[in-house]
C-alpha atoms as a PDB file:
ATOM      1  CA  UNK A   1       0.000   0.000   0.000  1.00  0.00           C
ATOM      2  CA  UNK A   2       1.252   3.642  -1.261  1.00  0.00           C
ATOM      3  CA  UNK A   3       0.921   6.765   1.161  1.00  0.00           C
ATOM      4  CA  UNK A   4      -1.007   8.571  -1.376  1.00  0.00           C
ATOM      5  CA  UNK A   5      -4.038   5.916  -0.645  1.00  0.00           C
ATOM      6  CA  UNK A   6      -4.206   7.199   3.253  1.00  0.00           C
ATOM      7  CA  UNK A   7      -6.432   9.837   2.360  1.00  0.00           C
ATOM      8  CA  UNK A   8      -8.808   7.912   0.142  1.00  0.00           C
ATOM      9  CA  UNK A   9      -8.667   5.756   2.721  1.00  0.00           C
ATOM     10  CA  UNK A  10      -9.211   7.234   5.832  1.00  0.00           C
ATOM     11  CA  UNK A  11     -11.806  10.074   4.175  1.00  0.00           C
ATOM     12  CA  UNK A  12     -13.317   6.233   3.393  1.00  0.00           C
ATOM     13  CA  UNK A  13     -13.319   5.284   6.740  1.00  0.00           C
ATOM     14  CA  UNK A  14     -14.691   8.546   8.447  1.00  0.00           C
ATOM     15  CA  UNK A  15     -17.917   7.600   5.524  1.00  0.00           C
ATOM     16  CA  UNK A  16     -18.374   4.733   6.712  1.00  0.00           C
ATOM     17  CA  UNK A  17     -18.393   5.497  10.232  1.00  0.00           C
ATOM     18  CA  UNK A  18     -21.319   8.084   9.517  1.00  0.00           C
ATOM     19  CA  UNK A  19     -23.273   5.706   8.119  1.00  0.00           C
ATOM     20  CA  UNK A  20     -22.761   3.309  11.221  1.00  0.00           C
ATOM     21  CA  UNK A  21     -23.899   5.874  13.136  1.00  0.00           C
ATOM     22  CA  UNK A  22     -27.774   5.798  11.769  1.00  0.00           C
ATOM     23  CA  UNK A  23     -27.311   2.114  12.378  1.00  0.00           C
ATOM     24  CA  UNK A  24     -28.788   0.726  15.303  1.00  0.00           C
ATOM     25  CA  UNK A  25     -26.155  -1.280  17.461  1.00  0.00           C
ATOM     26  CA  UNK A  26     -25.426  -2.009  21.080  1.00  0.00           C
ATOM     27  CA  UNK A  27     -24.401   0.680  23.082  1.00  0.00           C
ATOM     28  CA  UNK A  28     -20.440  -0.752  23.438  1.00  0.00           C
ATOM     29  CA  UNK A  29     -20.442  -0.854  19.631  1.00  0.00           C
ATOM     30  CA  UNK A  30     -21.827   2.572  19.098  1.00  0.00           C
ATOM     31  CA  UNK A  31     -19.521   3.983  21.793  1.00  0.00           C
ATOM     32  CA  UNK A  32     -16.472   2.067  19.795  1.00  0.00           C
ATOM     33  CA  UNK A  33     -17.452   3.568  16.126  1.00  0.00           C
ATOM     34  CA  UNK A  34     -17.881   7.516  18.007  1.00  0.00           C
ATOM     35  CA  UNK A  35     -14.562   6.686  18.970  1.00  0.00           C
ATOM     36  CA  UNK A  36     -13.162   5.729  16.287  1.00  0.00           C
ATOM     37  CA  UNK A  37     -14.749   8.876  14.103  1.00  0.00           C
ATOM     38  CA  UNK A  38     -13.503  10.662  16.975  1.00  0.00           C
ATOM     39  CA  UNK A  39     -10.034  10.171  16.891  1.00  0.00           C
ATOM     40  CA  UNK A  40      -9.949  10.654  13.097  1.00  0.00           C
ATOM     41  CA  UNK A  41     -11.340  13.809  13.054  1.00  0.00           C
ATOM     42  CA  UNK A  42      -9.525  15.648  15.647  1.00  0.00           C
ATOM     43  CA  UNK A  43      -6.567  14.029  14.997  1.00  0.00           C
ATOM     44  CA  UNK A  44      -3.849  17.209  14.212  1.00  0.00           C
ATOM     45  CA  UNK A  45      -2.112  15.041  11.397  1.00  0.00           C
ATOM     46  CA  UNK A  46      -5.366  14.141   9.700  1.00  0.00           C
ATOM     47  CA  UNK A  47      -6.091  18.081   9.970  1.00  0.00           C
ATOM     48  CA  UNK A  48      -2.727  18.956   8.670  1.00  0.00           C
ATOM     49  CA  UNK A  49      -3.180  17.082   5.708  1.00  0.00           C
ATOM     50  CA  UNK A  50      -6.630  18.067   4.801  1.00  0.00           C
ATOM     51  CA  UNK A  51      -5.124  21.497   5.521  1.00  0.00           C
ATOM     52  CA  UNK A  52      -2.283  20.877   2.818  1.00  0.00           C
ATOM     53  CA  UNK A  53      -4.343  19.765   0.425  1.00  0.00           C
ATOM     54  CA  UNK A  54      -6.841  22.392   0.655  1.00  0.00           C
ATOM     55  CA  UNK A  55      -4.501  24.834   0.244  1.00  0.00           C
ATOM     56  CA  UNK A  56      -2.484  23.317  -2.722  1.00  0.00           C
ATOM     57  CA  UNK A  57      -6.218  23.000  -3.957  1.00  0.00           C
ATOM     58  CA  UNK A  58      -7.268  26.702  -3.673  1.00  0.00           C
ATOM     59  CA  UNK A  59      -3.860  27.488  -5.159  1.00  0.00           C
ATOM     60  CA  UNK A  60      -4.602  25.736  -8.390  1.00  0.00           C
ATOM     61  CA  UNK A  61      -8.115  26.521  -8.896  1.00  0.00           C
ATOM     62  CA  UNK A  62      -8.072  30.508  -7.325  1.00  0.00           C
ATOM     63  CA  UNK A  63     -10.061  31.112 -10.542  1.00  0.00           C
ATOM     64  CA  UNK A  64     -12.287  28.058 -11.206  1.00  0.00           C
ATOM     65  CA  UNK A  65     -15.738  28.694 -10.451  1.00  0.00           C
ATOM     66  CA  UNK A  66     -17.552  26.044  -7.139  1.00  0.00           C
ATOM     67  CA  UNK A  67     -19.107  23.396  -7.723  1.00  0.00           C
ATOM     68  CA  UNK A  68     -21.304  21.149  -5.879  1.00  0.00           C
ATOM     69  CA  UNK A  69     -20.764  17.351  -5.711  1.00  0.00           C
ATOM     70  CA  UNK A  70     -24.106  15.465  -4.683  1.00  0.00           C
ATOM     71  CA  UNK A  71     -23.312  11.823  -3.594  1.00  0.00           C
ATOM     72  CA  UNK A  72     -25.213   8.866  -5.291  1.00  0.00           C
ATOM     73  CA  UNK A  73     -26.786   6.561  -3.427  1.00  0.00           C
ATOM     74  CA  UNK A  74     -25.379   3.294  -2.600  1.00  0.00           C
ATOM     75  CA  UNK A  75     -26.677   0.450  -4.074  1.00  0.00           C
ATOM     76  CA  UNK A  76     -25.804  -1.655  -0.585  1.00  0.00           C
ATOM     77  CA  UNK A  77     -27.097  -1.574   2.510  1.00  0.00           C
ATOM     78  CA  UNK A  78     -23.560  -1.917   4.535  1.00  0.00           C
ATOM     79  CA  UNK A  79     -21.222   0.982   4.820  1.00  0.00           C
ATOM     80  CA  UNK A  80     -17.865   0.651   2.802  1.00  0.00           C
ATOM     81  CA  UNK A  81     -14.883   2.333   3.053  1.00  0.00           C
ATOM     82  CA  UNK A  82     -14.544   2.439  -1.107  1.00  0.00           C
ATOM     83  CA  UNK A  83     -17.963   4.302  -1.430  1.00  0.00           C
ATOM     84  CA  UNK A  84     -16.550   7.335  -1.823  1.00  0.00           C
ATOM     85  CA  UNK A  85     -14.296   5.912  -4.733  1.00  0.00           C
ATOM     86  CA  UNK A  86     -16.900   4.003  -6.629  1.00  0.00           C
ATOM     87  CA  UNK A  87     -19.305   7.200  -6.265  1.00  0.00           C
ATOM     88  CA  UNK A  88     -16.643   9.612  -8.022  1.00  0.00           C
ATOM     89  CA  UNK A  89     -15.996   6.178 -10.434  1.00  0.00           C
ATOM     90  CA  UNK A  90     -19.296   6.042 -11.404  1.00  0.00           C
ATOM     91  CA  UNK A  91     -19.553   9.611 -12.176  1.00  0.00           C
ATOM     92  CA  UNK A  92     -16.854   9.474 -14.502  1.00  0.00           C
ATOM     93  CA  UNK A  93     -18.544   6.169 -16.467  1.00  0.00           C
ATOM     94  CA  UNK A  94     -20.543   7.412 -19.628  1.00  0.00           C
ATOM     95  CA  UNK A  95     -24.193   6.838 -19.401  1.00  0.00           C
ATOM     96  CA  UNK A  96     -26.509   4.857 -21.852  1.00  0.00           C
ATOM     97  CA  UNK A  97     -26.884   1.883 -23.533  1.00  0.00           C
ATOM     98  CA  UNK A  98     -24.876  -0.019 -25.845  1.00  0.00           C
ATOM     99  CA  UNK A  99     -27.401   1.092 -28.142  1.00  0.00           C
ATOM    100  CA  UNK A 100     -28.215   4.663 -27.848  1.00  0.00           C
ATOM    101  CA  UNK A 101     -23.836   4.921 -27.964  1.00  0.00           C
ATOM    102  CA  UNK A 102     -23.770   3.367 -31.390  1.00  0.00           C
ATOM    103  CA  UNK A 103     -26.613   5.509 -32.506  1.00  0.00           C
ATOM    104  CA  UNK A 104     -24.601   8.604 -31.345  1.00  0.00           C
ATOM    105  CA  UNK A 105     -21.470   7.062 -33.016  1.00  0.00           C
ATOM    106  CA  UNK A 106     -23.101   6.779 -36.309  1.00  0.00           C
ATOM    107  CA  UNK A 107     -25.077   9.938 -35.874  1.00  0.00           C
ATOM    108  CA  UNK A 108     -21.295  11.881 -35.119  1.00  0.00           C
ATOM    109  CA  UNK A 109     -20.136   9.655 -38.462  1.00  0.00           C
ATOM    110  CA  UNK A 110     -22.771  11.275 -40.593  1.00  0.00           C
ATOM    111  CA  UNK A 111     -22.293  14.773 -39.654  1.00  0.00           C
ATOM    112  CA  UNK A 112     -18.354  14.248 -40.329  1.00  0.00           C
ATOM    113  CA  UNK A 113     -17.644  15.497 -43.776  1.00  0.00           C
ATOM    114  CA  UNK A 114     -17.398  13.652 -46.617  1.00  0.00           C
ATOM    115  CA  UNK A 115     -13.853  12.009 -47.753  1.00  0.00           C
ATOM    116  CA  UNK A 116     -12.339  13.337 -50.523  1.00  0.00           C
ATOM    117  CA  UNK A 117     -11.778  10.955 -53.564  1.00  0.00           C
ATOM    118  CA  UNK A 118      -8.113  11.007 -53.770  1.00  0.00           C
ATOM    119  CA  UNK A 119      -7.444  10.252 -50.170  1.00  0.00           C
ATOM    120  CA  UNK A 120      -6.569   6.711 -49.024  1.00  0.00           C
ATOM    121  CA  UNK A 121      -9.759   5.006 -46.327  1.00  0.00           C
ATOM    122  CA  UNK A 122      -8.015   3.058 -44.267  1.00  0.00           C
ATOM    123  CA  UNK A 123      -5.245   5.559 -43.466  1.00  0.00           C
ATOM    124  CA  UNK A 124      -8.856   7.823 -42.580  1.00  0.00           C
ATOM    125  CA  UNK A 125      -9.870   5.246 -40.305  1.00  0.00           C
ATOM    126  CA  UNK A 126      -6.374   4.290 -38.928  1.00  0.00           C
ATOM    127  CA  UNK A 127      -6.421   7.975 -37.819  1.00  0.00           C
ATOM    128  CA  UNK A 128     -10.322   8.387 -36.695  1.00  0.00           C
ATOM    129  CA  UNK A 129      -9.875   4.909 -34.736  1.00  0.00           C
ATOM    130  CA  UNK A 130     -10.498   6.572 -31.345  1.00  0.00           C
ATOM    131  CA  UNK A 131     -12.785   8.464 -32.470  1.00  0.00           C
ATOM    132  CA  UNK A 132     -15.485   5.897 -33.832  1.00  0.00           C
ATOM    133  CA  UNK A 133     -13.917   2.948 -32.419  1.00  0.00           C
ATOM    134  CA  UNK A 134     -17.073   0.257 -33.235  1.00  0.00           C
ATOM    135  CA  UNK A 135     -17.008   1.417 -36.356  1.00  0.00           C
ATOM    136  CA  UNK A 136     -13.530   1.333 -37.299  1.00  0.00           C
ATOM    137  CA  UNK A 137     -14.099  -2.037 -36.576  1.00  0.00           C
ATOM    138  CA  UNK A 138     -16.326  -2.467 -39.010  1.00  0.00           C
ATOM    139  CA  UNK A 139     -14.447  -0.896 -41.268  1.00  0.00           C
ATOM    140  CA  UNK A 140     -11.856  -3.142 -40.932  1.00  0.00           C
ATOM    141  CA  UNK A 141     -13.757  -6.001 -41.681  1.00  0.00           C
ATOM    142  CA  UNK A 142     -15.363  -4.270 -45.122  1.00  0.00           C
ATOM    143  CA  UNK A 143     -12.695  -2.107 -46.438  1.00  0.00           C
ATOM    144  CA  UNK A 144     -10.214  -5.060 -46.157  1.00  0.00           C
ATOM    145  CA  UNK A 145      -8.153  -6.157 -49.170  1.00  0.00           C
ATOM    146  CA  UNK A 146      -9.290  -9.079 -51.085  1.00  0.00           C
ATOM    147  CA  UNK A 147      -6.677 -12.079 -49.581  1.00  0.00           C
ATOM    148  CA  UNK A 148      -7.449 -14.593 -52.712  1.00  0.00           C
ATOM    149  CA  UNK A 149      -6.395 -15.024 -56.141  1.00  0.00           C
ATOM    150  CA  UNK A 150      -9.370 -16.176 -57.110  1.00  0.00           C
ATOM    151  CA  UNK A 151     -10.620 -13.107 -59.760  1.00  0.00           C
ATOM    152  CA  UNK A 152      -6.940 -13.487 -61.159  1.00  0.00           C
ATOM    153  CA  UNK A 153      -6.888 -17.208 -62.249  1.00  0.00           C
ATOM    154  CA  UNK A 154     -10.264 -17.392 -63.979  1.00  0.00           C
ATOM    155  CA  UNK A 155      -8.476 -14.339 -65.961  1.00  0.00           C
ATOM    156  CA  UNK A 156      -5.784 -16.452 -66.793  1.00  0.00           C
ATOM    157  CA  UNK A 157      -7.935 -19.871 -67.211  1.00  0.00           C
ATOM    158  CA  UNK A 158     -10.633 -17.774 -69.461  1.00  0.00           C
ATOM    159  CA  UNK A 159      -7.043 -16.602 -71.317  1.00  0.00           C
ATOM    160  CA  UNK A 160      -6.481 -20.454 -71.842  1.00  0.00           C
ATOM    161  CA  UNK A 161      -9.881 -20.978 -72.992  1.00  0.00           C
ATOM    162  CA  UNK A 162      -9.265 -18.143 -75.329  1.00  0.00           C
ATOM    163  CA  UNK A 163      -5.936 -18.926 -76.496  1.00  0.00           C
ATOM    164  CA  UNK A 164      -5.671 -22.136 -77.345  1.00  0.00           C
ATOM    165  CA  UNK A 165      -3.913 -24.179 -80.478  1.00  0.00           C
ATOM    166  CA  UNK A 166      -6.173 -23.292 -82.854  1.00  0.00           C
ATOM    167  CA  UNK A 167      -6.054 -19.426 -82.432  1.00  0.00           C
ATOM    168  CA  UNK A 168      -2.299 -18.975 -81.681  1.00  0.00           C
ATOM    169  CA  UNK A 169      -2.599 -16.668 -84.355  1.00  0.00           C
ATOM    170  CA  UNK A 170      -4.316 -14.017 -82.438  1.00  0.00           C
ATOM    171  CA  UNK A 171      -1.987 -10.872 -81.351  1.00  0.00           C
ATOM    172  CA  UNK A 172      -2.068  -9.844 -78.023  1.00  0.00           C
ATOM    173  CA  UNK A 173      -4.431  -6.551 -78.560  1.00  0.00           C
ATOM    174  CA  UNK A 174      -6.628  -8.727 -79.552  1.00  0.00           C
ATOM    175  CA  UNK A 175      -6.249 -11.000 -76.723  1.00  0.00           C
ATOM    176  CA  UNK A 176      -6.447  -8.538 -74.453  1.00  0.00           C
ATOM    177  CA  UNK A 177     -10.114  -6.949 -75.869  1.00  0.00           C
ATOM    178  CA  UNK A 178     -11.242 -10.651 -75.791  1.00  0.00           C
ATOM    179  CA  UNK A 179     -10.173 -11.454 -72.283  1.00  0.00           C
ATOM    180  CA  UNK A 180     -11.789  -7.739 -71.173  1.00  0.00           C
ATOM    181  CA  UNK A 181     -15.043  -8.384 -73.042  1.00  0.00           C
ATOM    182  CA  UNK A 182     -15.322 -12.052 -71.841  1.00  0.00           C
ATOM    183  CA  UNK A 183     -14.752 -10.868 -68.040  1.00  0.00           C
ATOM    184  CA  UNK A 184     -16.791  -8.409 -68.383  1.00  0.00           C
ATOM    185  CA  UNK A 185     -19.493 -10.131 -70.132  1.00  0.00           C
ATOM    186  CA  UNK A 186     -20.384 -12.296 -66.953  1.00  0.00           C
END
């Protein structure tokens, strides 16, 4: 354990101890947790460090306007000395389902303008990754290159087909405007 977890930890335990206090217990352990919340609070070290960090706080934000931080609910009934860390967590973690984020995604996609014609798509993706990271997957899947040579040998067998003994005569224009049509032509 670090010394820069003391803090989270004790502001975790003084929580906790406030919410033992609505509890209803027998008098020895109510008398025990007072105690304890006690000695944290009016301890001088625990004041100089809140003290310290308040005013390396007010230092930094002299010009930042207040705000007001309103605690969630817990979603358990026993105190915990990590509720204050999952609270600010959970404010942090975007909101929304999996589906109203890739309607947003797709929505931010559309207003994006369009690519120009000479520029390369997967370098545009490879760049915009972060930014539209389900679909860049998809992306990945659809703009991927073609890993076969299938197209390339029924060229060359439809070639065969086209050249064969009998029409070795044929020059290679005209080879090459029968191969294109025949392609083509299916």
């Amino acid at each position: 354990m670090t010394a820069s977890i003391v803090i989270v930890l004790t502001q975790g335990l003084l929580n906790a101890c406030k919410k033992l206090h609505t509890v209803e217990f027998n008098e020895r352990t109510l008398m025990i947790i007072k105690q304890l919340s006690d000695n944290m609070e009016n301890r001088d070290a625990w004041k100089n460090v809140d003290k310290k960090r308040s005013n390396q706080l007010d230092e930094q934000n002299q010009d930042q306007p207040d705000y007001i931080s309103i605690d969630t609910p817990s979603t358990s009934n026993s105190p915990s000395i990590w509720e204050t860390i999952d609270t600010s967590i959970a404010k942090l973690i975007p909101s929304g389902t999996s589906k109203s984020r890739a309607i947003i995604e797709v929505q931010r996609y559309l207003e994006d303008g369009m690519l120009k014609r000479n520029l390369d798509p997967l370098k545009w993706w490879q760049e915009h990754k972060y930014n539209y990271p389900y679909l860049h997957i998809l992306a990945k899947q659809t703009l991927c290159c073609l890993g076969t040579s299938v197209p390339c040998e029924r060229i060359f067998s439809k070639a065969g087909l086209i050249l064969n003994d009998r029409r070795c005569r044929l020059k290679s224009e005209k080879v090459e405007m029968l191969l294109f049509l025949n392609y083509n032509s299916t």
